[in-house]
Protein backbone atom coordinates (compact mmCIF):
# COMPACT_ATOMS: atom_id res chain seq x y z
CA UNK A 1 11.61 -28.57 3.55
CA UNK A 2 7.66 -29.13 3.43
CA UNK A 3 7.24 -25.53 4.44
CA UNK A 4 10.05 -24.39 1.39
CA UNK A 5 8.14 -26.74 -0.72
CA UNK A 6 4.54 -25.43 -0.57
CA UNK A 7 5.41 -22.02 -0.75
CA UNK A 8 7.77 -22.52 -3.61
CA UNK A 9 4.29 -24.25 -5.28
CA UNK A 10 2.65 -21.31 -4.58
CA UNK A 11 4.75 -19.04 -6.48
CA UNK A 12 4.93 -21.52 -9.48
CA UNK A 13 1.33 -21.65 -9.87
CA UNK A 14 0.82 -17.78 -9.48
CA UNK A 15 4.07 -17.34 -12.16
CA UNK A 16 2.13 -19.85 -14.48
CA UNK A 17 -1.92 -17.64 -13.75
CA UNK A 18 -3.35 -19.56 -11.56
CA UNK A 19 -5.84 -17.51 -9.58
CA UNK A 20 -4.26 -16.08 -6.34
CA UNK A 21 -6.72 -18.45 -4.29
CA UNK A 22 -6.75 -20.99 -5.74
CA UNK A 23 -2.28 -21.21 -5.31
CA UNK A 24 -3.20 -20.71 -1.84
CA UNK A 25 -5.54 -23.17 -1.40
CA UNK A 26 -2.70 -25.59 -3.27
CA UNK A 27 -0.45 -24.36 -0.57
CA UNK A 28 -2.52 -25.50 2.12
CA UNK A 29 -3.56 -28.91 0.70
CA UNK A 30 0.34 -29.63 0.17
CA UNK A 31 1.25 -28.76 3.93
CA UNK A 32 -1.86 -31.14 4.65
CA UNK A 33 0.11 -33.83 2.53
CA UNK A 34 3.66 -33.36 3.62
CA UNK A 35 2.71 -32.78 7.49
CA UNK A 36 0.17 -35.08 7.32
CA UNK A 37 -2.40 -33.01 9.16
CA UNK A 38 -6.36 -33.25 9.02
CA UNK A 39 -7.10 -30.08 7.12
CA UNK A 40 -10.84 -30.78 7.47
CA UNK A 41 -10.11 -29.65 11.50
CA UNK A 42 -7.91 -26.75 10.72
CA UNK A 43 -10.59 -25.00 7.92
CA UNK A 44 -12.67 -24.13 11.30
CA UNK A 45 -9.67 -21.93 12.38
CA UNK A 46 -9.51 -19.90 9.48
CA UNK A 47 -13.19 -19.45 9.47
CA UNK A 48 -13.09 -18.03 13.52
CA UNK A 49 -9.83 -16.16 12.10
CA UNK A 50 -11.67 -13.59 9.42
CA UNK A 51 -14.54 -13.75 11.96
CA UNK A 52 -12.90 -10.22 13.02
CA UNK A 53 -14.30 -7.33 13.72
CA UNK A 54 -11.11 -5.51 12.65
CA UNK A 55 -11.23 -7.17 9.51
CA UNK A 56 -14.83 -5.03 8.68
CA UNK A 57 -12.33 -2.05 7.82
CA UNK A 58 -11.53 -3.69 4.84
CA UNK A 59 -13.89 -3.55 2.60
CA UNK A 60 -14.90 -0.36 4.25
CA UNK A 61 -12.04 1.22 3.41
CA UNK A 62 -11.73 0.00 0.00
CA UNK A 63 -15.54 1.19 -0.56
CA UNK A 64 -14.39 4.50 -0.13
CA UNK A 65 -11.96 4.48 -2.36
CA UNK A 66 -13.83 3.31 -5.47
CA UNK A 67 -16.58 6.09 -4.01
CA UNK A 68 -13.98 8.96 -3.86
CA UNK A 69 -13.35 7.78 -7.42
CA UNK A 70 -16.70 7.81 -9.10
CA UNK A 71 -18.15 10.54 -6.76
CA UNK A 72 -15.61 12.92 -7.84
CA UNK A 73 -13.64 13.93 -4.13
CA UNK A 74 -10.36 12.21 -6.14
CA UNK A 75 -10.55 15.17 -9.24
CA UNK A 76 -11.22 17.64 -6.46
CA UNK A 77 -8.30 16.49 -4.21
CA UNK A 78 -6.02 16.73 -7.69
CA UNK A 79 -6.90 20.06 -8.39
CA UNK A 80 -5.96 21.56 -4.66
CA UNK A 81 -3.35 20.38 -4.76
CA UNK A 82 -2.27 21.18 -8.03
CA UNK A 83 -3.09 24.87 -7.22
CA UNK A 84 -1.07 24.42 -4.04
CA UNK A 85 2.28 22.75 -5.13
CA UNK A 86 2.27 24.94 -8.91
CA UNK A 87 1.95 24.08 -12.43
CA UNK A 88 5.28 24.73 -13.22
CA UNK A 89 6.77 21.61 -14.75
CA UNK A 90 8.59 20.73 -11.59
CA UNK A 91 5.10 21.45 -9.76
CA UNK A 92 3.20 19.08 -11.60
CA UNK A 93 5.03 16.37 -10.77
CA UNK A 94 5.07 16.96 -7.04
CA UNK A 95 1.23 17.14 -6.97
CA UNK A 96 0.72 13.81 -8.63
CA UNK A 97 2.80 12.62 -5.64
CA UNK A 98 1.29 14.96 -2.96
CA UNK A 99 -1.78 13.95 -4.38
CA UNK A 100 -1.26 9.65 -4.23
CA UNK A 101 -0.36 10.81 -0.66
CA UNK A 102 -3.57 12.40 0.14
CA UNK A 103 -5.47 10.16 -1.53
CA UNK A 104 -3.84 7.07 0.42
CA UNK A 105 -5.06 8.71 3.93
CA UNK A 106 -8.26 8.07 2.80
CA UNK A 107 -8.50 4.85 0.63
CA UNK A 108 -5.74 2.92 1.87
CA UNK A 109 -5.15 1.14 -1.29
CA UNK A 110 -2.54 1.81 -4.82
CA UNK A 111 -4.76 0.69 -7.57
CA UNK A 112 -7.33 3.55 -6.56
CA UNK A 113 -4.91 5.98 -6.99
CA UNK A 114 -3.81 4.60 -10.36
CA UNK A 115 -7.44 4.88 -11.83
CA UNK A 116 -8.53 8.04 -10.51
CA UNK A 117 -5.17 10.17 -10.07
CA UNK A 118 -3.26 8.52 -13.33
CA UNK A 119 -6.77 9.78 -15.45
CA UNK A 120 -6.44 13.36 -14.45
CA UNK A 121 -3.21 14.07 -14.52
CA UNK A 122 -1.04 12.03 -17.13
CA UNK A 123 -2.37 13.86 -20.31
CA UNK A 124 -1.81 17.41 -18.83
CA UNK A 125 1.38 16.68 -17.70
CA UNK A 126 2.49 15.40 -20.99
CA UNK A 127 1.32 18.88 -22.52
CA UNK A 128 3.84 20.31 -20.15
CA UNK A 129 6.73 18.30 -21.11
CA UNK A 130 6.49 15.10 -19.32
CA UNK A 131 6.81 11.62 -21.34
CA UNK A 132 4.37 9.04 -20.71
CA UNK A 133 6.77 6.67 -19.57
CA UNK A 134 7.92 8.65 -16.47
CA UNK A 135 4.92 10.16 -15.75
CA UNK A 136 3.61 6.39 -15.82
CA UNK A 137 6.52 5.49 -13.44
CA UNK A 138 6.21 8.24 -10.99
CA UNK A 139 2.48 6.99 -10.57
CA UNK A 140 3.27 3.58 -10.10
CA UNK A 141 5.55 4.68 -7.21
CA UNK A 142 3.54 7.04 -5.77
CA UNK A 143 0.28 5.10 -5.91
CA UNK A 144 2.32 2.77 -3.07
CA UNK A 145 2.15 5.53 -0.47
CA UNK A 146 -1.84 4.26 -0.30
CA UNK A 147 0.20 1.03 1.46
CA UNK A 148 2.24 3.14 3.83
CA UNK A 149 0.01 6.70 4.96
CA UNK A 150 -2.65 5.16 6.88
CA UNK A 151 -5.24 3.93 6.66
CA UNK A 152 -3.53 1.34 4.94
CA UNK A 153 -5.14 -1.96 4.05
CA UNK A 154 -1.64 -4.05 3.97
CA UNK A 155 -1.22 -2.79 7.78
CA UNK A 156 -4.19 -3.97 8.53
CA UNK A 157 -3.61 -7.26 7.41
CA UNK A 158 -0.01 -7.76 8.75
CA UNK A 159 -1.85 -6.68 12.20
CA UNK A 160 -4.42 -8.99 11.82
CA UNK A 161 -2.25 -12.15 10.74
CA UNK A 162 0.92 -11.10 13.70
CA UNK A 163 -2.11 -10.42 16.21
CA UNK A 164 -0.66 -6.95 16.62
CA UNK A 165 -2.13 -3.29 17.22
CA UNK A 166 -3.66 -1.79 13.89
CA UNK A 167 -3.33 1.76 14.86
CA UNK A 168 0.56 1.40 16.03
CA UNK A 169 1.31 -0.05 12.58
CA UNK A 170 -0.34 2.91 10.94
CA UNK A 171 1.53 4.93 13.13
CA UNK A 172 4.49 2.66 11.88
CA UNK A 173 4.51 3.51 8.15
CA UNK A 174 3.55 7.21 8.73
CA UNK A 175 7.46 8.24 8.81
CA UNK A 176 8.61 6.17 5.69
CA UNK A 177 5.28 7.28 4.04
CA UNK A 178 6.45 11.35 4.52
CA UNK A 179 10.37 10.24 3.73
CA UNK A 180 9.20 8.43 0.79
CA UNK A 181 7.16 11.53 -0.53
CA UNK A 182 9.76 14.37 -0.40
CA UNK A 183 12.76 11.53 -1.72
CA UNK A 184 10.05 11.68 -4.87
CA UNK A 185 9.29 15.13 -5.18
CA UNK A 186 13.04 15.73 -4.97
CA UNK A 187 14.20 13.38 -7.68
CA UNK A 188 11.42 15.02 -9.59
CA UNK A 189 12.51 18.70 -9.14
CA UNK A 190 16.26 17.52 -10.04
CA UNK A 191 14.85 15.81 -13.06
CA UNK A 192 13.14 19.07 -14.44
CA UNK A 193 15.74 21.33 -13.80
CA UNK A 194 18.02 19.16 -15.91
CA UNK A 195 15.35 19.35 -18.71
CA UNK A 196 14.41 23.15 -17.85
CA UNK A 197 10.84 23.66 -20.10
CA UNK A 198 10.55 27.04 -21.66
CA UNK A 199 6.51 26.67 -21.90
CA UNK A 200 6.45 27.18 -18.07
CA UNK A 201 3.40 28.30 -16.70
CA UNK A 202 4.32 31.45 -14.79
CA UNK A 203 2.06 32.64 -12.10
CA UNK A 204 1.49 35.66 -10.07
CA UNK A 205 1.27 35.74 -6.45
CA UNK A 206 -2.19 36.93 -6.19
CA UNK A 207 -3.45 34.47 -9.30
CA UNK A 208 -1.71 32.09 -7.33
CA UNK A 209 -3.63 32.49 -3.82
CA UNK A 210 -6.94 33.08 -5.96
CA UNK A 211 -6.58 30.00 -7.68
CA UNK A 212 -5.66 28.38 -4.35
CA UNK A 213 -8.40 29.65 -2.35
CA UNK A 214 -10.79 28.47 -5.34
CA UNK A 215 -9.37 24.93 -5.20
CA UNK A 216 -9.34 24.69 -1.47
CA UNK A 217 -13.26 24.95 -1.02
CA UNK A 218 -14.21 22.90 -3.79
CA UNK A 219 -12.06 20.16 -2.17
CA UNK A 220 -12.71 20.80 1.38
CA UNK A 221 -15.42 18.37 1.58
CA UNK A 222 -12.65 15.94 0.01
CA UNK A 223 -10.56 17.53 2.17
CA UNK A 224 -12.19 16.67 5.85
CA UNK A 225 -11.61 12.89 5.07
CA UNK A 226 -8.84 12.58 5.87
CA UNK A 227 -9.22 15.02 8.96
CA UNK A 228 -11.87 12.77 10.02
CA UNK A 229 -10.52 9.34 9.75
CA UNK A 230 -6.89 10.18 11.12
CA UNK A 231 -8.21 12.81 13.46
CA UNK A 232 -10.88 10.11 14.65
CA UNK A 233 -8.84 7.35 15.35
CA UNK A 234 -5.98 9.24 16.79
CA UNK A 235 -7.61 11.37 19.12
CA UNK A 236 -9.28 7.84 20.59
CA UNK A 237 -12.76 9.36 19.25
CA UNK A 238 -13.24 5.79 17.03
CA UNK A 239 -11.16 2.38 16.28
CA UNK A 240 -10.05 1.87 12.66
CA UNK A 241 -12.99 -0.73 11.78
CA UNK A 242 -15.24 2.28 13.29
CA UNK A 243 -13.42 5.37 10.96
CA UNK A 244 -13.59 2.86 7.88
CA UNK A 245 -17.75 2.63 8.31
CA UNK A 246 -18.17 6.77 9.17
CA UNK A 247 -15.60 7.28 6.05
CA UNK A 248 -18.22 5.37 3.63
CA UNK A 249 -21.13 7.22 5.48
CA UNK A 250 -19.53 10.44 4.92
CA UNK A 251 -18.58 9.78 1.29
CA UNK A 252 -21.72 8.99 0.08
CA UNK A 253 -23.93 11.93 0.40
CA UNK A 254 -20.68 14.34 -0.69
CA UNK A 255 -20.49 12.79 -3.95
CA UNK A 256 -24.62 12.41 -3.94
CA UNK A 257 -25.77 15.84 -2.33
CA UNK A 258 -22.05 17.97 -3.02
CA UNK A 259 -20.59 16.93 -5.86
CA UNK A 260 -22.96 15.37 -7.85
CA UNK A 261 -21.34 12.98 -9.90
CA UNK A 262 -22.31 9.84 -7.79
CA UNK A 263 -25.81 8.14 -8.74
CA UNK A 264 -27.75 4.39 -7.72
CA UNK A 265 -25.86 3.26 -10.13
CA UNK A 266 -22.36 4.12 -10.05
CA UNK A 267 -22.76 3.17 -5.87
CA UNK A 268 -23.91 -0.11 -6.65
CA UNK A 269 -20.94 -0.37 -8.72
CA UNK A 270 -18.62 0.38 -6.55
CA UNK A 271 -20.37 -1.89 -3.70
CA UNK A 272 -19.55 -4.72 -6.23
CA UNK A 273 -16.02 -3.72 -6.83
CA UNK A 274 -15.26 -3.58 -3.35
CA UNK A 275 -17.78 -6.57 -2.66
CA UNK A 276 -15.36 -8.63 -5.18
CA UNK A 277 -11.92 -7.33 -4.02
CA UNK A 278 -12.79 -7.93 -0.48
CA UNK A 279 -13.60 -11.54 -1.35
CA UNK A 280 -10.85 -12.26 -2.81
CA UNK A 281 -8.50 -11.32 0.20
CA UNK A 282 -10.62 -12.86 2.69
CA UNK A 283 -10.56 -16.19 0.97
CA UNK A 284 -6.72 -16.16 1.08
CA UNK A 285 -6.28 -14.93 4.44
CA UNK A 286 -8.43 -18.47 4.99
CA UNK A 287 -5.69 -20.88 3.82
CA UNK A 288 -3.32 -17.95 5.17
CA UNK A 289 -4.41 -18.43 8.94
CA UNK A 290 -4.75 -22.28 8.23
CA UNK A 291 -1.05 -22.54 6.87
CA UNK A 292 0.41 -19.84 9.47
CA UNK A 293 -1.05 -22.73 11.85
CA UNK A 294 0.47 -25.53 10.07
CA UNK A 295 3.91 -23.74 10.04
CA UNK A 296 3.20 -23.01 14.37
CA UNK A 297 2.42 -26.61 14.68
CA UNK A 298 5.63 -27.87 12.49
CA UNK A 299 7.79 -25.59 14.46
CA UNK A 300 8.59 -24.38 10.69
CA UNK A 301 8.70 -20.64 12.17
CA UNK A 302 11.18 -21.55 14.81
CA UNK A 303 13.44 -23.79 12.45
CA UNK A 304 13.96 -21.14 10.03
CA UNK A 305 14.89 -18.87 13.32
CA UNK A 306 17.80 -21.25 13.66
CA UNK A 307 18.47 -21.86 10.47
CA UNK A 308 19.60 -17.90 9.92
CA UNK A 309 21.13 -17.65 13.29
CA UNK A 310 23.16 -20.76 12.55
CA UNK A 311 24.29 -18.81 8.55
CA UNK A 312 24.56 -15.45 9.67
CA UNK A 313 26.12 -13.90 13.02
CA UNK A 314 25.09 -10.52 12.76
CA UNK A 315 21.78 -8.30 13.40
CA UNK A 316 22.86 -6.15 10.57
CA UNK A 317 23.26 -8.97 8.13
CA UNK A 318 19.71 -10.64 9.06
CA UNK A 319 18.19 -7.40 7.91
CA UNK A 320 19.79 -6.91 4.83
CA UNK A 321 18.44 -10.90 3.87
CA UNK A 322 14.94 -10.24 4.91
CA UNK A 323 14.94 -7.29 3.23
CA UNK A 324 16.32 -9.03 -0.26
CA UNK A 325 14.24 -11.94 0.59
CA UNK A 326 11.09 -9.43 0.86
CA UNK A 327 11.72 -7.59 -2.32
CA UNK A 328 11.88 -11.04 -4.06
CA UNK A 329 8.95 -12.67 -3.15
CA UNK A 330 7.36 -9.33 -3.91
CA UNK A 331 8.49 -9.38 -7.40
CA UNK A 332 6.22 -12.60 -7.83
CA UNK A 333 3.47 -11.94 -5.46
CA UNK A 334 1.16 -9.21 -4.87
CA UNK A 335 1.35 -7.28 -1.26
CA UNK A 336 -1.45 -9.56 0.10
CA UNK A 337 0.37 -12.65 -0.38
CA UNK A 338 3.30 -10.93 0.98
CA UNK A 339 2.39 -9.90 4.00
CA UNK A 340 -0.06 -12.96 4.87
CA UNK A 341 2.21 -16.03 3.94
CA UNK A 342 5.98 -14.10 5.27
CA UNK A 343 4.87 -11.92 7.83
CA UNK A 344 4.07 -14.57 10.78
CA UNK A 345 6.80 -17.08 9.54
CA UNK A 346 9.63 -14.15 9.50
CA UNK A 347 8.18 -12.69 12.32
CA UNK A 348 9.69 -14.53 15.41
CA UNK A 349 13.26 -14.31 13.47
CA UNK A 350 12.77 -10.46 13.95
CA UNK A 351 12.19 -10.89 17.35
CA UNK A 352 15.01 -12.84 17.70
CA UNK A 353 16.94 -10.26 16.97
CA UNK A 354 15.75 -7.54 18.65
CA UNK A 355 13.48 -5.84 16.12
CA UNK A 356 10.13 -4.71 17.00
CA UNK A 357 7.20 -6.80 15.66
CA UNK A 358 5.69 -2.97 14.97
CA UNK A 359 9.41 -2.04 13.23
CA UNK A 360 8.93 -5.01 11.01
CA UNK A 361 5.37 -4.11 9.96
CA UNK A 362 7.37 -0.56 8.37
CA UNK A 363 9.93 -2.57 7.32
CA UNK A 364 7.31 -5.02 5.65
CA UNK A 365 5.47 -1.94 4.26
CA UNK A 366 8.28 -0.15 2.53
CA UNK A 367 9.75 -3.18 1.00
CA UNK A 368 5.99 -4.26 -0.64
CA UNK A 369 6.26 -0.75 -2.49
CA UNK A 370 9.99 -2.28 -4.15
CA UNK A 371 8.04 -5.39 -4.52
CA UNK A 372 4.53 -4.20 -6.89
CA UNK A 373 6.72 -1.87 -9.14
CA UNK A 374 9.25 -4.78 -9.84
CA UNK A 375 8.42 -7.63 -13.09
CA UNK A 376 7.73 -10.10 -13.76
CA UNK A 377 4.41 -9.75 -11.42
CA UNK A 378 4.79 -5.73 -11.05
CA UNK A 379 0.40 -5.53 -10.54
CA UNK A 380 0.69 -1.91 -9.85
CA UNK A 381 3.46 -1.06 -12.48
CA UNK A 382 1.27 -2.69 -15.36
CA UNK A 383 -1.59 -1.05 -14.03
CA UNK A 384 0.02 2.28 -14.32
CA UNK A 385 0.88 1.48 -17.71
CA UNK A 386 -2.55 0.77 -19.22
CA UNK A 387 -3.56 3.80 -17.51
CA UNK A 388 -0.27 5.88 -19.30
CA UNK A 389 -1.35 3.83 -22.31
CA UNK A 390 2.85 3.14 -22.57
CA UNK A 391 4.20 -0.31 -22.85
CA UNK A 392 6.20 -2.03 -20.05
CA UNK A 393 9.08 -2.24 -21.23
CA UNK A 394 9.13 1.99 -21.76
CA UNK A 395 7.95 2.43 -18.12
CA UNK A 396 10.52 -0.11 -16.66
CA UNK A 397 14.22 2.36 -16.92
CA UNK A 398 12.09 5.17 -14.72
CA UNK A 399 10.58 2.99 -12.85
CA UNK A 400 14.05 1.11 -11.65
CA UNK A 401 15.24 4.95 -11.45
CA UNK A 402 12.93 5.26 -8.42
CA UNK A 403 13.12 2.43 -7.34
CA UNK A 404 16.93 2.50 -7.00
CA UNK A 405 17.17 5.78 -5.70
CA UNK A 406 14.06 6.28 -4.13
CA UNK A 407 12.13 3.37 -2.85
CA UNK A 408 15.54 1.33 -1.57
CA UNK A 409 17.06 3.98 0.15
CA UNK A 410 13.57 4.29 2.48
CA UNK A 411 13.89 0.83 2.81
CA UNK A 412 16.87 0.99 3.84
CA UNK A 413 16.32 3.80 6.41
CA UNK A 414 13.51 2.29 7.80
CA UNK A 415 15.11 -1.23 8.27
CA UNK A 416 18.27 0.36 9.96
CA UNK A 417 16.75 3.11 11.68
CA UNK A 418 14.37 2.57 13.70
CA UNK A 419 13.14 5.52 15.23
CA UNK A 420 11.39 6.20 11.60
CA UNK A 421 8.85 3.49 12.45
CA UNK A 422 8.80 3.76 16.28
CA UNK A 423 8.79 7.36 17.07
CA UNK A 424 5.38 7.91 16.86
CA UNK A 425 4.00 4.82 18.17
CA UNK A 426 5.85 5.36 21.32
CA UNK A 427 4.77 9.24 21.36
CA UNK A 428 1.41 7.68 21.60
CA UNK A 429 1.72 5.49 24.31
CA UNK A 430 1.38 1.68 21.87
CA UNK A 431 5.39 1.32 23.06
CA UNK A 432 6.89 1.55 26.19
């Protein structure tokens, strides 16, 4: 009940706007209270916790997303693949997906994609025919895939806190991440053929591959990111904390000495930006280690274990309540939260059951996506919409569209089916 208690506090205090830390930091003084544990002794073992090396990759990652931003590679990356997918209606819409994709192998984070994808593309799409409102929603959803095509910065935290591989939870999400973007693209191309737009941009083949072969080496510095970073860590050339640090090397001087559009000051800026959003998560996964050491201690972990086992019989069953429970507390909390407080306290029930701690961190993955695009927290849906300059309550009937009939049904896939997470770890030898 102490366990129920402090996380429930947690939740009020982040429903009421009290700083993300600071409702940690409540949560964590209340288990002190209720368990009656010297806190003062515990602080030392979240300090020697985020003492990680794996942990560098974190700001280094998110570094090189505000740098792709402001040093142009993003509006390069946009373009390709606009070229490459069409500009017919349909077309448009499958690059701004395509695109989050892309743009997700290399950052690792959603709100990146909002700021630098949602600028370039939202007015021209609305000149061919899109409203604001979807457009907006189709962003918001496909900004996620940063959380599921690696390298992802909510993998790297779940493998952090559940002390499991980083690169087999990339591998993990890769399969839902791919599922996830031709579910979109489809529900896009059925939408636009139902609203056929006669102010089509028709192409001809060889415009087509001039265009495209334009695009493609403008954005192949943009381009080799990716190729780097997955390629790198992969082919066992680097570990992730070692592809984050060459990804900011390599960004640099191609939006200094390439592109041009980076300067002293925009880097400094975006040293700050990541300097402050990296602060912010270490600092909760603090009182996150602390509490997940509490709960060990208290037995809370293996209590709620029982608890389900006692109130439901089946594997199936178990699954479908995480999962609800998952897309709940991600409709008040942002991913972090998510995956720091739930992921080592649900953990050993998924074991108990049979499901792979690396399953759970795609089954963790797909259902934080359901979770940012869902009110009344929704951080990624209401960034979308200042970016669509659209109101939330426009954005929210597309948004539950794809979520429904998009977002769920990977969920679901991914929770039942688990050779969409585990394939490709196993391929590669991080499951026997």
């Amino acid at each position: 009940m102490g366990a129920l208690f402090a996380i429930l506090a947690v939740v009020a205090l982040m429903m009421i706007g009290v700083p993300v830390v600071f409702s940690f930091a409540a949560m964590t003084f209340i288990l002190s209270i209720v368990y009656d544990v010297d806190i003062s002794s515990l602080m030392t073992t979240g300090f020697w916790s985020v003492n990680s090396v794996v942990l560098l990759a974190l700001p280094l990652f998110v570094m090189t997303g505000y740098l792709m931003q402001a040093g142009g590679m993003a509006a390069r990356l946009v373009h390709f693949v606009e070229a490459l997918v069409g500009r017919s209606r349909s077309g448009m819409g499958s690059s701004m997906v395509v695109a989050c994709g892309i743009f997700g192998a290399i950052s690792g984070t959603a709100s990146a994609a909002v700021a630098s994808i949602g600028t370039i593309m939202i007015d021209p799409m609305e000149k061919h025919g899109y409203k604001r409102e979807y457009t907006s929603a189709l962003l918001g959803i496909s900004s996620l895939l940063g959380l599921l095509i690696p390298p992802s910065i909510t993998m790297i935290l779940y493998a952090v806190v559940t002390r499991q591989s980083v690169t087999a939870c990339f591998l993990a999400t890769i399969g839902p991440g791919i599922l996830l973007i031709l579910v979109l693209c489809l529900m896009n191309w059925i939408k636009m053929r139902l609203q056929p737009d006669q102010s089509n941009e028709v192409m001809s083949f060889r415009k087509r591959v001039v265009e495209v072969n334009d695009n493609i080496w403008k954005a192949f510095p943009a381009l080799m990111l990716p190729v780097i970073i997955l390629g790198g860590i992969y082919g066992g050339i680097f570990t992730p904390t070692e592809a984050a640090a060459v990804a900011v090397v390599y960004a640099i001087p191609v939006g200094l000495f390439v592109y041009r559009e980076l300067d002293l000051k925009k880097t400094i800026r975006c040293l700050v930006d990541a300097a402050t959003t990296t602060g912010v998560i270490m600092v909760i996964l603090v009182f996150s280690f602390v509490s997940s050491r509490i709960f060990t201690f208290e037995r809370v972990p293996q209590e709620l274990t029982e608890l389900l086992m006692d109130i439901f019989q089946d594997k199936l069953l178990i699954l479908l309540v995480v999962n609800i429970f998952l897309i709940l507390l991600g409709m008040i909390m942002d991913d972090v939260s998510v995956v720091a407080i739930i992921s080592p306290l649900l953990l050993p029930v998924m074991e108990s059951i049979g499901v792979d701690p690396i399953h759970f961190a795609a089954i963790v993955g797909t259902s934080v996506v359901i979770g940012c695009n869902s009110p009344p927290m929704a951080p990624i849906l209401f960034m979308t919409c200042r970016v669509g300059k659209v109101g939330m309550s426009q954005v929210m009937r597309p948004a539950l569209g794809f979520m429904v009939f998009a977002a769920l049904p990977v969920m679901l896939v991914t929770t039942y089916w688990s050779p969409l997470a585990l394939y490709l770890p196993r391929v590669m030898g991080y499951l026997d």
